[in-house]
Each structure stands twice: as C-alpha cells, then as structure tokens.
N, C-alpha and C. Protein backbone atom coordinates (compact mmCIF):
# COMPACT_ATOMS: atom_id res chain seq x y z
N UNK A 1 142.70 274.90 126.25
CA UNK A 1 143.25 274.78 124.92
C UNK A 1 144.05 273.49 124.80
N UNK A 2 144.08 272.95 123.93
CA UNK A 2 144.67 271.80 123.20
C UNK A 2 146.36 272.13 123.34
N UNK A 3 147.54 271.10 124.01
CA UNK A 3 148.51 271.21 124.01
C UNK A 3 149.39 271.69 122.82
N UNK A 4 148.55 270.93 121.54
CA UNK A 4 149.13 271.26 119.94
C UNK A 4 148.91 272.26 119.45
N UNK A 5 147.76 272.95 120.21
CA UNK A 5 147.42 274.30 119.35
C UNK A 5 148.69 275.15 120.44
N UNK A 6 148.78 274.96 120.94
CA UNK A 6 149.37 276.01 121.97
C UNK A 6 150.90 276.04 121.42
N UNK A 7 150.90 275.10 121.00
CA UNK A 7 152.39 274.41 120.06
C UNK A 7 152.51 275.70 119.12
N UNK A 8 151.71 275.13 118.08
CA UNK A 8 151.40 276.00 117.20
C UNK A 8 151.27 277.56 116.69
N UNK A 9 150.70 277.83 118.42
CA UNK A 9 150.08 279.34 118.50
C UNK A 9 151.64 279.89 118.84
N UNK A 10 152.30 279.43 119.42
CA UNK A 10 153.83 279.77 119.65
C UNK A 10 154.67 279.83 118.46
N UNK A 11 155.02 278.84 117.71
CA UNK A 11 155.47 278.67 116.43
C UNK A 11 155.11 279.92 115.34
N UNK A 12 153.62 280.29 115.47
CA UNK A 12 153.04 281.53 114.65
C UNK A 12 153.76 282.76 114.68
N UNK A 13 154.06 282.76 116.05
CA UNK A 13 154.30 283.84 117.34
C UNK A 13 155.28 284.42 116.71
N UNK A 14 156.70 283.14 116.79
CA UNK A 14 158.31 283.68 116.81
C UNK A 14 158.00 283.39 115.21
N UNK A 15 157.34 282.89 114.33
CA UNK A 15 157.25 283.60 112.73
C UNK A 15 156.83 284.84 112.76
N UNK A 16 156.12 285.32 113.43
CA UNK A 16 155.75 286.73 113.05
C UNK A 16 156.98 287.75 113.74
N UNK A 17 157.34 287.22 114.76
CA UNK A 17 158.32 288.29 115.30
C UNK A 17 159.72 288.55 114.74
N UNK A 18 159.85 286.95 114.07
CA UNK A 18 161.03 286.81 112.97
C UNK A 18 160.69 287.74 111.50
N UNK A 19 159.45 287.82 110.86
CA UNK A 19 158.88 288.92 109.81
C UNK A 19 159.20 289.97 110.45
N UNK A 20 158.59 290.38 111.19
CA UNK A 20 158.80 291.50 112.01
C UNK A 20 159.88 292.44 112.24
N UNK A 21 160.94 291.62 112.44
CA UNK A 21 162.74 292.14 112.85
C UNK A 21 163.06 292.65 111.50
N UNK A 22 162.44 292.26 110.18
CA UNK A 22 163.28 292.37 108.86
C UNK A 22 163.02 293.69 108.65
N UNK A 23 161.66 294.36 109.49
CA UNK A 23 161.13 295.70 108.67
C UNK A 23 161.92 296.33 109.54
N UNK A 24 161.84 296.20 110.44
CA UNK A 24 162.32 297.49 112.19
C UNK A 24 164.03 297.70 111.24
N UNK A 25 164.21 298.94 111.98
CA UNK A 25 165.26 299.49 111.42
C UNK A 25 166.44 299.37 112.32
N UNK A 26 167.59 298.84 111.48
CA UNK A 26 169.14 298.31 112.69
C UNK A 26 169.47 299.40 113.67
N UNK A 27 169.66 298.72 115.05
CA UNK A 27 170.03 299.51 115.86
C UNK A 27 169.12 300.40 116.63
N UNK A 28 167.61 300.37 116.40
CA UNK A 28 166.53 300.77 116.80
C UNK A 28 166.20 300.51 118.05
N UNK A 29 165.33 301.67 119.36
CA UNK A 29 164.85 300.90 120.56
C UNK A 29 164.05 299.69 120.04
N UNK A 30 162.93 299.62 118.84
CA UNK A 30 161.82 298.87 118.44
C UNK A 30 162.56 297.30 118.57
N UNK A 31 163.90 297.41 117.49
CA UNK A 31 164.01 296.25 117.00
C UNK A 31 164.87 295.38 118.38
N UNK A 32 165.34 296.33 118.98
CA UNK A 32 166.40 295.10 120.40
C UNK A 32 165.34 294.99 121.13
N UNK A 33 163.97 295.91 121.30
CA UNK A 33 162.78 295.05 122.04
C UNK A 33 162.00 293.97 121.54
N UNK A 34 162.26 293.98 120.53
CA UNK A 34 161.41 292.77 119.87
C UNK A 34 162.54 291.55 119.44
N UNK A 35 163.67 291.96 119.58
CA UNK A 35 164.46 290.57 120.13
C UNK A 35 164.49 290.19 120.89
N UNK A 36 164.52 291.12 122.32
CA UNK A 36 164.29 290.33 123.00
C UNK A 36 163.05 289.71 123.67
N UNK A 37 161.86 290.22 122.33
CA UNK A 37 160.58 289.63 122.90
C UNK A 37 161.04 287.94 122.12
N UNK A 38 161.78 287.92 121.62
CA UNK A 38 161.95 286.90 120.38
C UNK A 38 162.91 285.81 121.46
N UNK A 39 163.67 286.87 122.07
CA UNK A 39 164.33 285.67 122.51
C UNK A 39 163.71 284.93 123.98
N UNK A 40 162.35 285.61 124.35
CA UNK A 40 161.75 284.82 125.26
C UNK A 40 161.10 283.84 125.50
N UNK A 41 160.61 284.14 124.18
CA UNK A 41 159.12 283.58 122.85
C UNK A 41 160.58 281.91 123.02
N UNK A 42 161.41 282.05 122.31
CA UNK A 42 162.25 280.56 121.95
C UNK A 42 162.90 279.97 123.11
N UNK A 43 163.23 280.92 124.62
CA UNK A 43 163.31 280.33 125.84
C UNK A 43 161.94 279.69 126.07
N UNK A 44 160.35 280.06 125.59
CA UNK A 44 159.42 279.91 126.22
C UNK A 44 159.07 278.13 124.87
N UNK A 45 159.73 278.42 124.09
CA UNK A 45 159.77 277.16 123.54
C UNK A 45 160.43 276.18 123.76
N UNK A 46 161.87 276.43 124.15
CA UNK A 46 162.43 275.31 124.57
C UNK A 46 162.47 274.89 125.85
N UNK A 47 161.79 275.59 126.84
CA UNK A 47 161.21 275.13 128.12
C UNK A 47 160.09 273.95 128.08
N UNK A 48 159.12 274.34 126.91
CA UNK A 48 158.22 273.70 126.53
C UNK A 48 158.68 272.24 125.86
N UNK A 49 159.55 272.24 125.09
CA UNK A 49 160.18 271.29 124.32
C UNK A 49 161.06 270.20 125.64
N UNK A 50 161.39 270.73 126.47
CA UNK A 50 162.16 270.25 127.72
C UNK A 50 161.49 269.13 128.61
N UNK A 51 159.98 269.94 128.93
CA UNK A 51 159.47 269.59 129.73
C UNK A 51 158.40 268.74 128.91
N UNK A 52 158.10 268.52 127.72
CA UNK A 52 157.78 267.44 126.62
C UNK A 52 158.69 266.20 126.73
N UNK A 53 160.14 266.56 126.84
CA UNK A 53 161.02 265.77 126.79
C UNK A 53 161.29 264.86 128.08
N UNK A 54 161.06 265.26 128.72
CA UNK A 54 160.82 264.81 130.24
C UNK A 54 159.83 263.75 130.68
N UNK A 55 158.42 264.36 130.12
CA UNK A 55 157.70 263.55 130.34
C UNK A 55 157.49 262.29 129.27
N UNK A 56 158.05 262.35 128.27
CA UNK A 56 158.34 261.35 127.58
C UNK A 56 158.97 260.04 128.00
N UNK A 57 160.62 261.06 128.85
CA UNK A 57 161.41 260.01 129.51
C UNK A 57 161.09 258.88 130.66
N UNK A 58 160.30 260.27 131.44
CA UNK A 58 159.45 259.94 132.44
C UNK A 58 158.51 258.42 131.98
N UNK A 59 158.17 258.82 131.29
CA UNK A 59 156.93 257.44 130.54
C UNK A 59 157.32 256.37 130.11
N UNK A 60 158.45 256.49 128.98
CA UNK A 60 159.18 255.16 128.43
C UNK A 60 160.08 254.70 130.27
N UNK A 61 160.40 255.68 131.30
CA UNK A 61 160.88 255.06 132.00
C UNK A 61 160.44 253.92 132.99
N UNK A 62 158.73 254.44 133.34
CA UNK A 62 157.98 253.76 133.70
C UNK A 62 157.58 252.65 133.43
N UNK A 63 157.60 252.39 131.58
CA UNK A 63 157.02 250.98 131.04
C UNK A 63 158.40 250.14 131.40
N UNK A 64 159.54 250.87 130.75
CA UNK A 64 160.77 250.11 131.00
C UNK A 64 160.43 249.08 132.50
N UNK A 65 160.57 250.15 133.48
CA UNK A 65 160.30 249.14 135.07
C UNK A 65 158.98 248.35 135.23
N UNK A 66 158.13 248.99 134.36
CA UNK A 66 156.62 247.89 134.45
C UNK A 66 157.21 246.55 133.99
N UNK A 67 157.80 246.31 132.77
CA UNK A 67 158.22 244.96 132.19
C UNK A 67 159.24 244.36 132.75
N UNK A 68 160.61 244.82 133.50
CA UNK A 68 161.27 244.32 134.10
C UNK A 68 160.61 244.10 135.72
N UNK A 69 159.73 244.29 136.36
CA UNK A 69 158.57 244.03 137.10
C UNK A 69 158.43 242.85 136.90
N UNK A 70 157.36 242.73 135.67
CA UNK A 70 157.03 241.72 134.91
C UNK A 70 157.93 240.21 134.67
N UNK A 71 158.53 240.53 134.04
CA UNK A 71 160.00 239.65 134.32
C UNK A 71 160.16 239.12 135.12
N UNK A 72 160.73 239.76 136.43
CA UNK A 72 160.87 239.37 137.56
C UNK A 72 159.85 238.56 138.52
N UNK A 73 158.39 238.78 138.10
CA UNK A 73 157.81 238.28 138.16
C UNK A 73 157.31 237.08 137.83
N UNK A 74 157.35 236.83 136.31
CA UNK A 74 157.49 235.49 135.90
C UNK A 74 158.94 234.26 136.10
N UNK A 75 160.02 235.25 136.67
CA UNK A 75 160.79 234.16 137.10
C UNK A 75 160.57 233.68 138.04
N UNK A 76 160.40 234.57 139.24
CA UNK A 76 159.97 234.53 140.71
C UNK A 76 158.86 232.98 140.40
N UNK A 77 158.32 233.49 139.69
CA UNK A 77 157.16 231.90 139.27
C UNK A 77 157.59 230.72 139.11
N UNK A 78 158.84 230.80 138.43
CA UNK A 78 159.08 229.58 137.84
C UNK A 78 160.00 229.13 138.35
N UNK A 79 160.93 229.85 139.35
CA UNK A 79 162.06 229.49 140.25
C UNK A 79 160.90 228.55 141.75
N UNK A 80 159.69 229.31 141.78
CA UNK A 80 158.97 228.86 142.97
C UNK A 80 158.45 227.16 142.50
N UNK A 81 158.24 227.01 140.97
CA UNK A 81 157.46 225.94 140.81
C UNK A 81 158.96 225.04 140.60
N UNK A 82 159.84 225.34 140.30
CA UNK A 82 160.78 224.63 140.12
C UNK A 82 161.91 223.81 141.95
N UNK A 83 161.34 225.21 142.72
CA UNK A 83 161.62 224.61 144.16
C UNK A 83 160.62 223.47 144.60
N UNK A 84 159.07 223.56 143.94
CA UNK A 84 158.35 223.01 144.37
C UNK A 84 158.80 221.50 144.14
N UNK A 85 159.06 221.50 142.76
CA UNK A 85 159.40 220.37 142.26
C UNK A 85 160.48 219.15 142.71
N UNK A 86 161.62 220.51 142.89
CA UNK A 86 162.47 219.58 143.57
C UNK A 86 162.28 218.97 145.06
N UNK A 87 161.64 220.07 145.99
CA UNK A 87 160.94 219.30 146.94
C UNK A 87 160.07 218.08 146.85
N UNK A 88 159.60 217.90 146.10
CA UNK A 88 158.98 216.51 145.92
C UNK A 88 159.95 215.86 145.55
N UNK A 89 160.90 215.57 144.58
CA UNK A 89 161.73 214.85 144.30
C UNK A 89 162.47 214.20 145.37
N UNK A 90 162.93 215.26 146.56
CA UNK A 90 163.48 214.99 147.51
C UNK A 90 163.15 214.13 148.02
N UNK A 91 161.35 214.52 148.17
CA UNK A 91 160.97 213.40 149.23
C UNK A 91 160.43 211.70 148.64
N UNK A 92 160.63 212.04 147.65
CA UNK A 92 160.49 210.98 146.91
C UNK A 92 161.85 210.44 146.98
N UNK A 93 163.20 210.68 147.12
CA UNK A 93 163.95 210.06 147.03
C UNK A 93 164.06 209.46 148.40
N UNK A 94 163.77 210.37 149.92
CA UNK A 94 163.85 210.13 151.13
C UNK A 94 163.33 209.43 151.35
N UNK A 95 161.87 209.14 150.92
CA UNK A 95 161.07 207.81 150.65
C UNK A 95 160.88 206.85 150.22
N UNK A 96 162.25 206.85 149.39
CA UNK A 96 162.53 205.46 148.61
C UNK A 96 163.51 204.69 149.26
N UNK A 97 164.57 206.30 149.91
CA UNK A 97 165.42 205.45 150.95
C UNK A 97 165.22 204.62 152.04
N UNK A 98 164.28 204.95 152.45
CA UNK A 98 163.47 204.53 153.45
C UNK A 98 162.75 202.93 153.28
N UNK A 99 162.08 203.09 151.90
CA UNK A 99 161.37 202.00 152.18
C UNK A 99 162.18 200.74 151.21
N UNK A 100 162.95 200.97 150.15
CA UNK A 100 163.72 199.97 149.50
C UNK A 100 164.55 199.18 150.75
N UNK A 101 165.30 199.73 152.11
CA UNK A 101 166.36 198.71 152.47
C UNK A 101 164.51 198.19 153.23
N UNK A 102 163.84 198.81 153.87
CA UNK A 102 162.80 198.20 154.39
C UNK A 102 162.08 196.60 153.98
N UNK A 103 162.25 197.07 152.40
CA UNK A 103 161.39 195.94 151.42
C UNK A 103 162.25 194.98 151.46
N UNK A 104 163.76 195.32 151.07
CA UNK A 104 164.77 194.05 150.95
C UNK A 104 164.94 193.30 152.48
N UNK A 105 164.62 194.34 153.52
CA UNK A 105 164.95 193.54 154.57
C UNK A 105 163.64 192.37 155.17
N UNK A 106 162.70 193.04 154.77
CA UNK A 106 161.54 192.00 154.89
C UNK A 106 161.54 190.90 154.10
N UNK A 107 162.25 190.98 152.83
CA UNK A 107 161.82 189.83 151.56
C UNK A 107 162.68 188.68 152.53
N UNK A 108 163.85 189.33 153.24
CA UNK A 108 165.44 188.43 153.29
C UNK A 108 164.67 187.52 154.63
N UNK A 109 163.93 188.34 155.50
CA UNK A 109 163.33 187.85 156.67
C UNK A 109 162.59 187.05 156.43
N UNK A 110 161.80 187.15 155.52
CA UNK A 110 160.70 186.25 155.61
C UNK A 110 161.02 184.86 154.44
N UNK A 111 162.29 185.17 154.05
CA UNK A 111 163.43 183.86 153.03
C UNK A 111 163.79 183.40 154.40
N UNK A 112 164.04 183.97 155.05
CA UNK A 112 165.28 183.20 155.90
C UNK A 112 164.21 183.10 157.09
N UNK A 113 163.25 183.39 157.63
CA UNK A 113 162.28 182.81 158.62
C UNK A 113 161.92 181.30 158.00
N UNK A 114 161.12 181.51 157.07
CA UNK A 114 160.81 180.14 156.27
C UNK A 114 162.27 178.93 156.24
N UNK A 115 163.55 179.43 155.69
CA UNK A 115 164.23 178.41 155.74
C UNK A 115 164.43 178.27 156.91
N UNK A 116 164.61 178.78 158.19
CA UNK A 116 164.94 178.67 159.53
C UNK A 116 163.90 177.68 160.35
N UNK A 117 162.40 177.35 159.72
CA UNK A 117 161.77 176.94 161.07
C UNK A 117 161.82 175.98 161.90
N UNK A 118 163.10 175.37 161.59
CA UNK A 118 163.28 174.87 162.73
C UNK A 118 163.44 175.06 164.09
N UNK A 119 163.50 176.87 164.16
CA UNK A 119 164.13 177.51 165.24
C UNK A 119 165.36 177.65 165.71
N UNK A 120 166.51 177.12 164.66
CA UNK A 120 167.93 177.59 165.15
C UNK A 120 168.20 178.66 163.58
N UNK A 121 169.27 179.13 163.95
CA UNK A 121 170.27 179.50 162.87
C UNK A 121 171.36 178.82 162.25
N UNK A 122 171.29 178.02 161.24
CA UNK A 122 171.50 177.02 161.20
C UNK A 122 172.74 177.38 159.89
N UNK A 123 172.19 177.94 159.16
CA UNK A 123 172.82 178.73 157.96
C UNK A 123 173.84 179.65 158.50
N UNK A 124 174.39 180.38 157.78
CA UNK A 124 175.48 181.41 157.98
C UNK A 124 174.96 182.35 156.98
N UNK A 125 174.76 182.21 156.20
CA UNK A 125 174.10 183.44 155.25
C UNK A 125 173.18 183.88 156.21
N UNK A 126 171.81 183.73 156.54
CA UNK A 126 171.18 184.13 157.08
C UNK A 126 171.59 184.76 158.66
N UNK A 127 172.60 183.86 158.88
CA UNK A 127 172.74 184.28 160.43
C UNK A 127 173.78 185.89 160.63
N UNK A 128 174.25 185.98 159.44
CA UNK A 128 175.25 187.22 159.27
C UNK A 128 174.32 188.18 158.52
N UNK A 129 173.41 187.38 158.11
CA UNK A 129 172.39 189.05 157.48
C UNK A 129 171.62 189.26 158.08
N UNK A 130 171.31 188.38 159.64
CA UNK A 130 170.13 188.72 160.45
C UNK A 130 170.76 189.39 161.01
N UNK A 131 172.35 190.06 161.39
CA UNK A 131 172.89 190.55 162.32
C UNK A 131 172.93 192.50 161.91
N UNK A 132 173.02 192.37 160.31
CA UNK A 132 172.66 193.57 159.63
C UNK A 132 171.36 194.11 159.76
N UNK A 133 170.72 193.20 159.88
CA UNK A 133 169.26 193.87 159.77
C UNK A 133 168.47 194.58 160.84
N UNK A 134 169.34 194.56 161.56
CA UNK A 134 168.85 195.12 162.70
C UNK A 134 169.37 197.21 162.31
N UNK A 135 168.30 197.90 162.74
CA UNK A 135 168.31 199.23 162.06
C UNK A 135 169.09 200.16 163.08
N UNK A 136 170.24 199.56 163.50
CA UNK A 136 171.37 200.33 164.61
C UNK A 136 172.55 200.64 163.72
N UNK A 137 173.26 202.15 163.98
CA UNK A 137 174.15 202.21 163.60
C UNK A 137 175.53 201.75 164.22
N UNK A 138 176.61 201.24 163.24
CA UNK A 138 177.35 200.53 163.81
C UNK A 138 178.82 201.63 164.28
C-alpha cells in the first residue's frame, strides 16, 4: 500500500471513532473502550508523524553535509591551485636571484676584461669589483 493511503486510511479511522464516541452512552464499558481504541489510533499517528519527521531531518541533513562537502571541496581546489601558483612564483623569484647578480657580474667582467687587456689591474673600479665578484661569502 501507498504510504498516503495508509495516511489517510488512519485519518478515516480516528473520524469514525471520533463519530462513534458521540452515540456510545457516558460512562459506558463501550465508550472508555473505544477511547481507548482512539487513543491508540492518535499514538499510532503521531508515531507515524515522528518517524516522517525524522526522516525528513534525516534527508535535509544529508544534503546540508553533501554541499558543505562540496564546498570544501572546491576550496581544497583553489587553495591547491593557488599553492601551485605561488610555488612557481617562488621559483621564479629564486631564479631571478640567481641569475640577475650572474648577468651583472658577467656584463662588469667582460667591461672590465676588455678595458684590462693589457693584463694588469690598472683601474681601481674594476680592481675592487673584481674582488666582489668572486661568489664567497664574506
């Protein structure tokens, strides 16, 4: 049977048992048995109504954590592409460190080889920046 009819077929139930109580006569065995068929009939509804309610919660609780999942997921993404990024940057900067004093020290060498060929050090500019150029820490 269909969950709604069963709804329904209950709802019929405690209407008829509610008609029912008006005829039975006060104070009767009939009528305190059929209250308390009445009052089982509306325990047997709001058990039903409970456990409706439940799985409802149950469900919206599930999507709730599917999308914060989700979420978490697309940050997780964008925190990873954003590490990626800066890793390159890094090494792009490590690599610039690297090769800029490299470039200036070759341009200065090969200025100051050319003015030098005579084979002395003859200059002082050159002879105090040939002493830097050497890649030792001081």
């Amino acid at each position: 049977m269909d969950e709604n009819s069963i709804k329904d077929l209950l709802s019929e139930e405690i209407a008829e048992e509610i008609q029912a109580l008006s005829t039975l006569e006060a104070g009767s065995k009939e009528k305190s048995t059929a209250i308390e068929d009445l009052t089982k009939l509306y325990k047997l509804r709001i058990e039903e109504n409970k456990s409706e309610w439940e799985a409802d919660e149950k469900y919206n609780r599930r999507v709730m954590e599917d999308e914060a999942n989700t979420r978490d997921d697309e940050l997780k993404q964008v925190q990873i592409a954003e590490q990626v990024k800066d890793r390159y940057f890094r090494l792009g900067i490590a690599a610039a460190e690297l090769m800029i004093p490299l470039m200036f020290y070759g341009i200065w060498m090969k200025k100051g080889f050319k003015f030098e060929e005579t084979g002395t050090y003859t200059s002082t500019t050159f002879r105090g920046l040939f002493n830097r150029f050497k890649p030792t820490k001081k």
